[in-house]
Protein backbone atom coordinates (compact mmCIF):
# COMPACT_ATOMS: atom_id res chain seq x y z
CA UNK A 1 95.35 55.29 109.56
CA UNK A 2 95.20 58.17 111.91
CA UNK A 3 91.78 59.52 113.22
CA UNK A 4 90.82 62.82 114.31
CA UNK A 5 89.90 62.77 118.21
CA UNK A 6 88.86 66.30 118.56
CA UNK A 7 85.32 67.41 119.63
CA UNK A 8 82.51 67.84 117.04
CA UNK A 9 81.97 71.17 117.90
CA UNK A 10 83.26 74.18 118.65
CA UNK A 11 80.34 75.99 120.48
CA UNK A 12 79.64 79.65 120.84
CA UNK A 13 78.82 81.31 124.76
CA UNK A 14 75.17 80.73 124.01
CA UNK A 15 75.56 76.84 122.14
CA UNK A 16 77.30 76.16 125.28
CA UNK A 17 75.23 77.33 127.69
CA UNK A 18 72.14 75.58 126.05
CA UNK A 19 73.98 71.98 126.07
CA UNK A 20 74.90 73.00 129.41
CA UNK A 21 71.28 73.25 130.84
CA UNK A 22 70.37 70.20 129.06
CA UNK A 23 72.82 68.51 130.18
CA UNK A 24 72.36 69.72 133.73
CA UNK A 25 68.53 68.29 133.69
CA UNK A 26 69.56 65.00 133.58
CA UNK A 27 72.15 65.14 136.11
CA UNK A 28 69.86 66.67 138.30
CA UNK A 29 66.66 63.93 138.36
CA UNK A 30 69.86 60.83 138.40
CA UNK A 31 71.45 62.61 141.34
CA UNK A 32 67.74 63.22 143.10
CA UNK A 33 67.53 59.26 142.81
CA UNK A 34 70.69 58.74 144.55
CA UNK A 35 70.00 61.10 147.56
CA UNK A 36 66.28 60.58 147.83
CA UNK A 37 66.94 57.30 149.46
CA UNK A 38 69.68 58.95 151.96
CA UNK A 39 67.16 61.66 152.83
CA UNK A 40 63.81 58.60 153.28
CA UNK A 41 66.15 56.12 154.68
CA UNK A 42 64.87 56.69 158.53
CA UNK A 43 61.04 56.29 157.02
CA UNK A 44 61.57 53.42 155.00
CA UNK A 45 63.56 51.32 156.75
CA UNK A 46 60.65 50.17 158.52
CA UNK A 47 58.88 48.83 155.14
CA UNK A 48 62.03 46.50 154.78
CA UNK A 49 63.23 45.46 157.74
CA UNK A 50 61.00 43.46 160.38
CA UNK A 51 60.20 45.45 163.09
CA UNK A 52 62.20 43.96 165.87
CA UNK A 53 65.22 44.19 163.89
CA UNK A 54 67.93 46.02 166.08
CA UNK A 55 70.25 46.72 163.30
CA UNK A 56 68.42 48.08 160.20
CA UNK A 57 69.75 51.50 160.37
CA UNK A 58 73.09 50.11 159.81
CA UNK A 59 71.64 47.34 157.37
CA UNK A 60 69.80 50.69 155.42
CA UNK A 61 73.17 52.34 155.02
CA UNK A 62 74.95 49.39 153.80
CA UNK A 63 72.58 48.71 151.19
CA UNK A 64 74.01 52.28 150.33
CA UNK A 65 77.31 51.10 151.00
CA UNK A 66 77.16 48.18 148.53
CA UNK A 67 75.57 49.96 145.72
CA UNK A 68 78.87 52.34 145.13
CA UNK A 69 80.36 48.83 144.29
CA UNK A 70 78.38 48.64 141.08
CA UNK A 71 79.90 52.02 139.89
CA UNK A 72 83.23 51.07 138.66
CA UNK A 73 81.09 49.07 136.08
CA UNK A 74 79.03 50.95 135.78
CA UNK A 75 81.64 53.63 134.80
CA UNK A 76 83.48 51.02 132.92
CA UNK A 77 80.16 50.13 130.60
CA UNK A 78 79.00 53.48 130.38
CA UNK A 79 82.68 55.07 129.84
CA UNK A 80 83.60 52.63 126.83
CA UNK A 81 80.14 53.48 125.31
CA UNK A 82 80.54 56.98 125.81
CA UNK A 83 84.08 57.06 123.51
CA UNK A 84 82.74 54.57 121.16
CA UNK A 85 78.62 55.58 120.57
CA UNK A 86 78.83 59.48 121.70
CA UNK A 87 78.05 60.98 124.60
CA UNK A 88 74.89 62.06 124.27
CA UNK A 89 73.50 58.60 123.64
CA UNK A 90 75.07 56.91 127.28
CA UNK A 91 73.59 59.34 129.03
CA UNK A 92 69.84 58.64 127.71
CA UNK A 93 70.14 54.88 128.61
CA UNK A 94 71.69 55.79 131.93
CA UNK A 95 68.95 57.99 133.08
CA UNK A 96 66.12 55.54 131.44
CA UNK A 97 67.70 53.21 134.11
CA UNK A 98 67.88 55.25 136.96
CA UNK A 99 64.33 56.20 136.90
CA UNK A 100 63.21 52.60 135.85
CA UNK A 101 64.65 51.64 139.29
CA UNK A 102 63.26 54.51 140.81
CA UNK A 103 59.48 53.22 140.28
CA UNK A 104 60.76 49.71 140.61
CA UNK A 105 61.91 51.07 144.67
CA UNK A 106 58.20 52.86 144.49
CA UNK A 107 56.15 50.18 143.49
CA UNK A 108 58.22 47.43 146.10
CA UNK A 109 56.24 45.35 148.38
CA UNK A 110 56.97 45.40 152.61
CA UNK A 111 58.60 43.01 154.51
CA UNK A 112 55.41 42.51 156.01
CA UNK A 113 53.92 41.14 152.99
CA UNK A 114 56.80 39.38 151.18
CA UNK A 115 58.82 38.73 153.68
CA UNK A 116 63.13 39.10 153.01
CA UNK A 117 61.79 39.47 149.27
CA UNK A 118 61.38 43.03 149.92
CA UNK A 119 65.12 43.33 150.88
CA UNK A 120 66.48 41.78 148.07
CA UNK A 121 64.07 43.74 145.86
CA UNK A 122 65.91 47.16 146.97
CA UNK A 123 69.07 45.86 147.02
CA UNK A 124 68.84 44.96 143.35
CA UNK A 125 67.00 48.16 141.93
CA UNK A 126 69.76 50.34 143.88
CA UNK A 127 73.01 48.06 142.41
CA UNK A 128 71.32 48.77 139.23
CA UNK A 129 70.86 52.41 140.19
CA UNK A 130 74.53 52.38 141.72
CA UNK A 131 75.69 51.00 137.62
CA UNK A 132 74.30 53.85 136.50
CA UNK A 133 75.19 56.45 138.66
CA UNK A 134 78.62 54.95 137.37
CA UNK A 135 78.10 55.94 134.16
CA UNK A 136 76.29 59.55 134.54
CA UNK A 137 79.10 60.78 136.50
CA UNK A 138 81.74 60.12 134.30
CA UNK A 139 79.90 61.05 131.09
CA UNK A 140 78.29 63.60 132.53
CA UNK A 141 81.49 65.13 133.57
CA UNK A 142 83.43 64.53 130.11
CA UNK A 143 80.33 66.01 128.19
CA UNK A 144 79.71 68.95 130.24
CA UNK A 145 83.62 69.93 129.66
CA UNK A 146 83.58 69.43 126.29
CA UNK A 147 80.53 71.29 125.52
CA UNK A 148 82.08 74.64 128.05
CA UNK A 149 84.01 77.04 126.03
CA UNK A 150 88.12 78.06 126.66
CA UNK A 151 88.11 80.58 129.29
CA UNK A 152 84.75 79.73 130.97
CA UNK A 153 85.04 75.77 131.88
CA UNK A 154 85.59 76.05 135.01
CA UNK A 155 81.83 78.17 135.54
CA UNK A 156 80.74 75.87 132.82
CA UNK A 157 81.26 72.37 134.03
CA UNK A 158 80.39 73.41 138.08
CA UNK A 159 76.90 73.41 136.87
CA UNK A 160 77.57 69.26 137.25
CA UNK A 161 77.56 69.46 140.99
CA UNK A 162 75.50 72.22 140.36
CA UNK A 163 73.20 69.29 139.61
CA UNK A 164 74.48 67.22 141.93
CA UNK A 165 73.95 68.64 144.78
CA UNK A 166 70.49 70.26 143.49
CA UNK A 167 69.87 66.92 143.78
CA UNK A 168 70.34 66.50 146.83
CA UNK A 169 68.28 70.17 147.63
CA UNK A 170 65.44 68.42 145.77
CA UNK A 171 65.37 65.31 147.47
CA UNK A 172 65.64 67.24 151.04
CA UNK A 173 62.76 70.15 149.84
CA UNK A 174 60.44 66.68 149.09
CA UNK A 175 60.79 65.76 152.55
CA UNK A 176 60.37 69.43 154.44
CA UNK A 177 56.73 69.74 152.32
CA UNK A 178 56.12 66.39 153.48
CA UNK A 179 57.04 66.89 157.00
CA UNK A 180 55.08 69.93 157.06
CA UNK A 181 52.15 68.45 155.30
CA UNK A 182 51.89 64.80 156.49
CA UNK A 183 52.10 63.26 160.31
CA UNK A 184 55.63 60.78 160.09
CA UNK A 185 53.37 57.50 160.34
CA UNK A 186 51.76 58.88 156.45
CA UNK A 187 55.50 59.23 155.59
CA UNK A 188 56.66 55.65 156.43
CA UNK A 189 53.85 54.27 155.10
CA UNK A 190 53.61 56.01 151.75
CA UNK A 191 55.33 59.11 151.08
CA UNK A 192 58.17 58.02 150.90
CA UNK A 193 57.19 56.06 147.39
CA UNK A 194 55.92 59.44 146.06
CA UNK A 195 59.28 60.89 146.51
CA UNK A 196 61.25 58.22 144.68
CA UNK A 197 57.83 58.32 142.17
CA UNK A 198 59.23 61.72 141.61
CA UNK A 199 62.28 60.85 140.55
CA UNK A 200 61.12 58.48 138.13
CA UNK A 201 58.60 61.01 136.14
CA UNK A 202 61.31 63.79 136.12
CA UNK A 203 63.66 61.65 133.89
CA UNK A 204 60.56 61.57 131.05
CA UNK A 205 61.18 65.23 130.55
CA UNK A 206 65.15 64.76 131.12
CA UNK A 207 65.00 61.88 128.01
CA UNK A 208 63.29 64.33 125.54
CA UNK A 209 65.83 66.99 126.79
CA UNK A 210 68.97 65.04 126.13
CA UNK A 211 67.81 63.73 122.70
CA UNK A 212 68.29 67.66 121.74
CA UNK A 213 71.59 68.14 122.85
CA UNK A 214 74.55 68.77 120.42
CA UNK A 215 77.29 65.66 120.38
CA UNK A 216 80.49 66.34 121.30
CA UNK A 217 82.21 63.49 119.71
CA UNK A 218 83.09 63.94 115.51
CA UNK A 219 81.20 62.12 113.18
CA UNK A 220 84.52 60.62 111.68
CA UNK A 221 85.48 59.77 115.32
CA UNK A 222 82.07 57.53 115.90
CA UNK A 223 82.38 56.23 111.97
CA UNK A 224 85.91 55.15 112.08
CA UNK A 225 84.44 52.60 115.53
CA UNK A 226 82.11 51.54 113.86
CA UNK A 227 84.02 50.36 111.00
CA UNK A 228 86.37 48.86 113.32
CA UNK A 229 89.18 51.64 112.40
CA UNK A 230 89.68 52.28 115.80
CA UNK A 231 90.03 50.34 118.63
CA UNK A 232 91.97 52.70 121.05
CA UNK A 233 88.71 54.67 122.03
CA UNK A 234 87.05 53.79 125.06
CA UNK A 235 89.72 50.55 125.30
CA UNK A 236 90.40 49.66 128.95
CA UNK A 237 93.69 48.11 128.09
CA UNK A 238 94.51 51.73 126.28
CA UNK A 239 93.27 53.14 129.55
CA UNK A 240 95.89 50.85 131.71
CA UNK A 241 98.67 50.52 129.69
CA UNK A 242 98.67 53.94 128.33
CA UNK A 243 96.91 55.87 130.13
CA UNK A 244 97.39 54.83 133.86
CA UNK A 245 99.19 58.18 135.20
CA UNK A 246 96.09 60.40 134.44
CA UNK A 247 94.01 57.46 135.81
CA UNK A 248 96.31 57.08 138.85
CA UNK A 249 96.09 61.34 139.18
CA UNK A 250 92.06 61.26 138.75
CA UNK A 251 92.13 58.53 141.54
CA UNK A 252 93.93 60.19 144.21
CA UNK A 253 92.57 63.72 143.04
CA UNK A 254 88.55 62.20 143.60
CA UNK A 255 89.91 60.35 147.22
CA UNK A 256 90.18 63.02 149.48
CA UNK A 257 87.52 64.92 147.80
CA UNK A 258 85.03 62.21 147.96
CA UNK A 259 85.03 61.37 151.14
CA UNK A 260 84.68 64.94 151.86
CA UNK A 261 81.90 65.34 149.88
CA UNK A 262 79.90 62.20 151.59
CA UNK A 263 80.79 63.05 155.20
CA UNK A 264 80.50 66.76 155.22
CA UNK A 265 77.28 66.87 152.35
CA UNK A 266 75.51 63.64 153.30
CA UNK A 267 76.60 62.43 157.03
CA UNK A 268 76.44 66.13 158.10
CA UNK A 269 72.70 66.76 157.40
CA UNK A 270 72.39 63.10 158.44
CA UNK A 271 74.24 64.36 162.00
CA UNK A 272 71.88 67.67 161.75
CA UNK A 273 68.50 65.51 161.44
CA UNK A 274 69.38 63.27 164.48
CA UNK A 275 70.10 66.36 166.57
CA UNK A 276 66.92 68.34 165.93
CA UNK A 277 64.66 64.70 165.92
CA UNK A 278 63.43 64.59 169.15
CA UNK A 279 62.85 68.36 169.46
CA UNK A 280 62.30 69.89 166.07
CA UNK A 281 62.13 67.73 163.13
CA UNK A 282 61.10 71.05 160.79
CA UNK A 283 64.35 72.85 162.20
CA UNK A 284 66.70 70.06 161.23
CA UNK A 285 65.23 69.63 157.81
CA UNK A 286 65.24 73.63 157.42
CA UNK A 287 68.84 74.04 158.26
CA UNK A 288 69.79 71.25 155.72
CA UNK A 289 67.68 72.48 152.97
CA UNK A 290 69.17 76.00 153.36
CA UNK A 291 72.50 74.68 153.88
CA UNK A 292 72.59 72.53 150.82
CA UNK A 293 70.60 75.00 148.49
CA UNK A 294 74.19 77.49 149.32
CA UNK A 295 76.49 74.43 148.48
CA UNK A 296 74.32 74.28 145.43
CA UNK A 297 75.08 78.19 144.70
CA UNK A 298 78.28 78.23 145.68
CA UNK A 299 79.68 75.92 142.40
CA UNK A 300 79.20 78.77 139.98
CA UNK A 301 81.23 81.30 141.89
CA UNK A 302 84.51 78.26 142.39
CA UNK A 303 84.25 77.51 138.89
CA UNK A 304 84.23 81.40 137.71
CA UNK A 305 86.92 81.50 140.40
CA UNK A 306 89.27 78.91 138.66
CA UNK A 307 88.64 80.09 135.19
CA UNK A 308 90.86 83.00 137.32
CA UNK A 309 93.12 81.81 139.62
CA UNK A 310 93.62 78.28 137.64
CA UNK A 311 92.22 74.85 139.42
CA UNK A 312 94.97 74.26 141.61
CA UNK A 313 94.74 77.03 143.89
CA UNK A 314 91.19 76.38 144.70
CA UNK A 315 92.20 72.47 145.53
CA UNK A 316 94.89 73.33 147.98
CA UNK A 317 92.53 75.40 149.57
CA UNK A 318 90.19 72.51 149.95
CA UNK A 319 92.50 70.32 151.19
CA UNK A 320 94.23 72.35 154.04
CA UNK A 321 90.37 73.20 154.69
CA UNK A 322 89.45 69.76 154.96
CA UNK A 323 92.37 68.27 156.90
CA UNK A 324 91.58 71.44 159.52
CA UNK A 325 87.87 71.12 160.00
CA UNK A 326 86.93 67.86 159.27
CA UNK A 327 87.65 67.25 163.56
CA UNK A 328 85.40 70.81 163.92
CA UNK A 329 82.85 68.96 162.13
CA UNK A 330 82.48 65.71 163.33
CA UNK A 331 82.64 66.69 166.99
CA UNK A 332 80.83 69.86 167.47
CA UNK A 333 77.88 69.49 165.07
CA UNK A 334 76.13 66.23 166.58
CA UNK A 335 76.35 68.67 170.50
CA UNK A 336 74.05 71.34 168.95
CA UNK A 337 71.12 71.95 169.75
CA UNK A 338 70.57 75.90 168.98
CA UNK A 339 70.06 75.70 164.83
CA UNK A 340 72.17 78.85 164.52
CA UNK A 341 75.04 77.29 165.43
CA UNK A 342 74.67 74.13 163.84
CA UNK A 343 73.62 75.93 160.38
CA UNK A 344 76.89 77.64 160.70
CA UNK A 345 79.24 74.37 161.41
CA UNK A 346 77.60 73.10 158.46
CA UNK A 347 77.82 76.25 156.20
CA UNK A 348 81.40 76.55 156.46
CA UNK A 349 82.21 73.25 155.91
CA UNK A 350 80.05 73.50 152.37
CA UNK A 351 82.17 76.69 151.92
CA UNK A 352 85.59 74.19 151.91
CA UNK A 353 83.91 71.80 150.23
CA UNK A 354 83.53 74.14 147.13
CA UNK A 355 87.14 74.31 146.57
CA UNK A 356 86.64 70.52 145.59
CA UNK A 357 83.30 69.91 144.20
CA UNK A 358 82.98 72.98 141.84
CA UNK A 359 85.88 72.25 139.88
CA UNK A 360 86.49 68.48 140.31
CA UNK A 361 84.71 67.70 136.72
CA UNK A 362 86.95 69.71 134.53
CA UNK A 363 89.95 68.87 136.19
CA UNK A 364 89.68 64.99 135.35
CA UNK A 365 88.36 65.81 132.00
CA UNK A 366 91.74 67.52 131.25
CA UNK A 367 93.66 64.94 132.28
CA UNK A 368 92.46 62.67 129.09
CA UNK A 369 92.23 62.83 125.69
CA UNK A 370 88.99 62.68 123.86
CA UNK A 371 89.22 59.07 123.09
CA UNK A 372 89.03 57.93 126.23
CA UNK A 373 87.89 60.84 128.42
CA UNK A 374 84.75 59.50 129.47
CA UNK A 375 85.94 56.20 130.52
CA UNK A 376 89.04 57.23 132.31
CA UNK A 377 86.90 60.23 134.02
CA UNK A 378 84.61 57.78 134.91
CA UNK A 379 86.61 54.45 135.79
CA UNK A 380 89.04 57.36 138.10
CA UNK A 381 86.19 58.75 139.99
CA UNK A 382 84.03 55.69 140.61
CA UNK A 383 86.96 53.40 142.05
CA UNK A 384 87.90 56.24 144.43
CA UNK A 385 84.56 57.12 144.64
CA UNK A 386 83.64 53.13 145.60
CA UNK A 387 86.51 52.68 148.38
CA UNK A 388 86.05 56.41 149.78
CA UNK A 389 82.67 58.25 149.01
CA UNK A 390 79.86 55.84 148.87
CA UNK A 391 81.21 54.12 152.16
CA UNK A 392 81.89 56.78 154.32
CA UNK A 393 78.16 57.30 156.06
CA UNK A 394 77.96 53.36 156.45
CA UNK A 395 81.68 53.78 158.33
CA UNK A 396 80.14 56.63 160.36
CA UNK A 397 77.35 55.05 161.71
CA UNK A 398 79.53 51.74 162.70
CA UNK A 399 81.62 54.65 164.20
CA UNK A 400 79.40 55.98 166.22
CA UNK A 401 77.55 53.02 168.04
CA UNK A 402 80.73 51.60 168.92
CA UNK A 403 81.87 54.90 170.34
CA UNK A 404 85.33 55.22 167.67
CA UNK A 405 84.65 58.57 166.04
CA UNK A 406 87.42 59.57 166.46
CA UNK A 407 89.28 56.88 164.44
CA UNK A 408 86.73 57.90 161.48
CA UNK A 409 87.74 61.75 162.11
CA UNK A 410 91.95 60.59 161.49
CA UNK A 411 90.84 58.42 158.29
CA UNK A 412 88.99 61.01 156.86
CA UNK A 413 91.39 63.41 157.58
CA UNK A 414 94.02 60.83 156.25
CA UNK A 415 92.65 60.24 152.83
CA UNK A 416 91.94 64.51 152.14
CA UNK A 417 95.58 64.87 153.45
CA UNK A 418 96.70 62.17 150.52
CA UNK A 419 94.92 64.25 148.05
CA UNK A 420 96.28 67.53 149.24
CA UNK A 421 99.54 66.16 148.29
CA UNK A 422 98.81 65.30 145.19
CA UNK A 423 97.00 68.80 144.21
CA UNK A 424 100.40 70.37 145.82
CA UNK A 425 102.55 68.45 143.80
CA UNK A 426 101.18 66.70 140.94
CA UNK A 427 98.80 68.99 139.41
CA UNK A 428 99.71 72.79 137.92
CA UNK A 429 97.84 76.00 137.48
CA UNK A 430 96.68 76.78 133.94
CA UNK A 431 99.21 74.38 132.40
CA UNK A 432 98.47 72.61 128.83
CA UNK A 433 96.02 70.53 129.11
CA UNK A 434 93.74 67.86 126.42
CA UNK A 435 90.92 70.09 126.49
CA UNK A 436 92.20 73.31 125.38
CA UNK A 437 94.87 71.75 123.16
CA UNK A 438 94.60 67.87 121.98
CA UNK A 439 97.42 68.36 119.61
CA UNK A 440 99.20 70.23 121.16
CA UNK A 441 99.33 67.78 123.89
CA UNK A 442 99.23 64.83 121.60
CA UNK A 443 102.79 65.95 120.08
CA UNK A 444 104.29 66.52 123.24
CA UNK A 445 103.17 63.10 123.81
């Protein structure tokens, strides 16, 4: 017996634009718990790590290294649950775990007082936080480009790294009031649990807000799993076996753009921070803040820009960007010293980033059909994501203390040039696609 596989809803502007904002909310708070610990990690390292321990910044950033491992099943759990329970539903457990792990990081003893217990404490509240990360992305993604109306998803569904990157804004504004209100020792010591305290309230507010969005997913669709009619959605030997050229597309599409995304949006205010430390901590924060809130701006305009010019176009141009300036980057920004400068090395790479980042949600989403869009989304993204994203700051600082930069400029280079291949010749402007016509799609199939 055949099941319908098409969304519940067909939402007005205004419907959409509603779930979109909701949506949005909780993506924002999940994503300020990822980057809150990036942005903290020089204060709290201290709390973990005895004091005459020579290698805790790179210890620090591969604790956020290791936690990207945890997304694929994350992505995986979250993904089949998505297809099978609605999506609406995954993403109020995910976010009750992020923030769970949040205060868990808050509330953590020091080393100094519970000795390697405080390690292990943060490692296991971020894997849990890395498992669902896993799963917010990929639902997160699916929902917001099923909820976006024909003709706008591309502005639609860039509110995601909208989000994402707000995130990041969020996390960075937390520590400029903090810098400006607190000496640094008040920020090792304590602030840095108020910002990841933060995190933790926000998703209260986020929970109520997602229990009022509209699902996506039919009610047929959801009855006929749970009568054990179908078995196809949110399979991950359906995902393999028939499914494994989108999935193979979504990986190499999220590779180059990924580690992009972590070495221009989180090593690069990283690189920014160090530069301005030992002469103006406020400028370096500043500059990042600004920097990040224009990323954050920017997504709207590439996604109205692709509703226009068709997905494709705006990929190339990220990838020729990237595989051009990603040298630029990496070797002019850590010599500055005059914050002009350095805001503008920054700015433009954001700018190239865009091309990427503002569309990168809907164009996995229409790769897959409804059945098992969330967990092919997902399960693409995170593996890439995993190998690529999550590893590239850890690979940077190894990089730089043993004086081979320049290796990590050619592999990041390496992997965006792989993906500009595949957004060359693999991908087309405004073609067919599952989101704008399942059946049509489904009979070609």
């Amino acid at each position: 017996m055949s099941m319908s596989t098409s969304t519940a809803t067909s939402p007005t502007l205004r419907r959409s634009i509603s779930n979109t904002l909701k949506g949005s909310a909780g993506n924002l708070v999940e994503w300020y718990d990822v980057y809150v610990y990036s942005v903290f990690a020089t204060y709290f390292e201290s709390q973990f790590f005895a004091a005459d321990e020579k290698n805790s910044s790179i210890y620090i950033w591969a604790i956020f290294a290791v936690t990207f491992l945890m997304r694929p099943i994350g992505s995986w759990f979250f993904g089949r649950f998505a297809d099978r329970h609605g999506r609406r539903l995954s993403l109020t457990v995910s976010v009750s775990l992020m923030a769970a792990c949040s205060i868990l990081i808050a509330l953590s003893p020091t080393a100094e007082s519970i000795g390697v217990g405080a390690v292990v404490i943060l490692v296991f509240a971020r894997l849990l936080q890395g498992f669902a990360t896993g799963g917010e992305y990929g639902t997160s993604a699916t929902y917001m480009s099923e909820t976006a109306i024909s003709g706008h998803r591309g502005f639609l569904s860039s509110f995601h790294y909208v989000t994402l990157v707000g995130g990041h804004v969020l996390a960075q504004f937390t520590l400029m009031i903090m810098v400006l209100t607190l000496p640094d020792e008040a920020i090792s010591s304590w602030g840095w649990r108020v910002a990841f305290l933060i995190g933790g309230a926000g998703a209260l507010v986020v929970i109520w807000l997602r229990r009022t969005m509209d699902e996506t997913l039919e009610t047929a669709t959801l009855e006929a799993v749970r009568s054990g009619e179908s078995r196809e959605s949110g399979s991950m030997r359906e995902l393999l076996v028939r499914q494994w050229r989108p999935l193979l597309t979504c990986f190499l599409v999220t590779a180059g753009g990924t580690v992009a995304f972590y070495t221009y949006s989180v090593t690069g205010p990283s690189i920014v921070k160090g530069a301005f430390a030992g002469s103006d901590v406020l400028a370096g924060t500043v500059i990042n803040l600004i920097a990040l809130t224009i990323l954050m701006l920017l997504q709207p305009l590439g996604g109205w820009l692709s509703d226009r010019v068709g997905r494709k176009s705006l990929l190339v141009f990220f990838g020729i960007g990237g595989v051009l300036y990603t040298w630029v980057l990496l070797t002019q920004l850590p010599q500055q010293q005059n914050p002009i400068i350095a805001f503008t090395i920054l700015v433009i790479g954001f700018v190239i980033l865009t091309g990427y980042t503002s569309i990168n949600a809907v164009v996995k989403a229409e790769l897959f059909p409804t059945h098992i869009r969330a967990l092919g989304v997902g399960f693409g993204y995170a593996l890439a994501n995993s190998a690529f994203g999550g590893t590239a700051p850890l690979l940077y600082q190894a990089a730089g203390e043993t004086d081979r930069v320049t290796w990590f400029i050619v592999y990041v280079t390496a992997v965006i040039a792989v993906s500009l291949l595949v957004y060359i010749f693999v991908l087309k402007n405004k073609s067919a696609n599952w989101l704008d016509d399942e059946a049509g799609m489904r009979s070609r199939a």
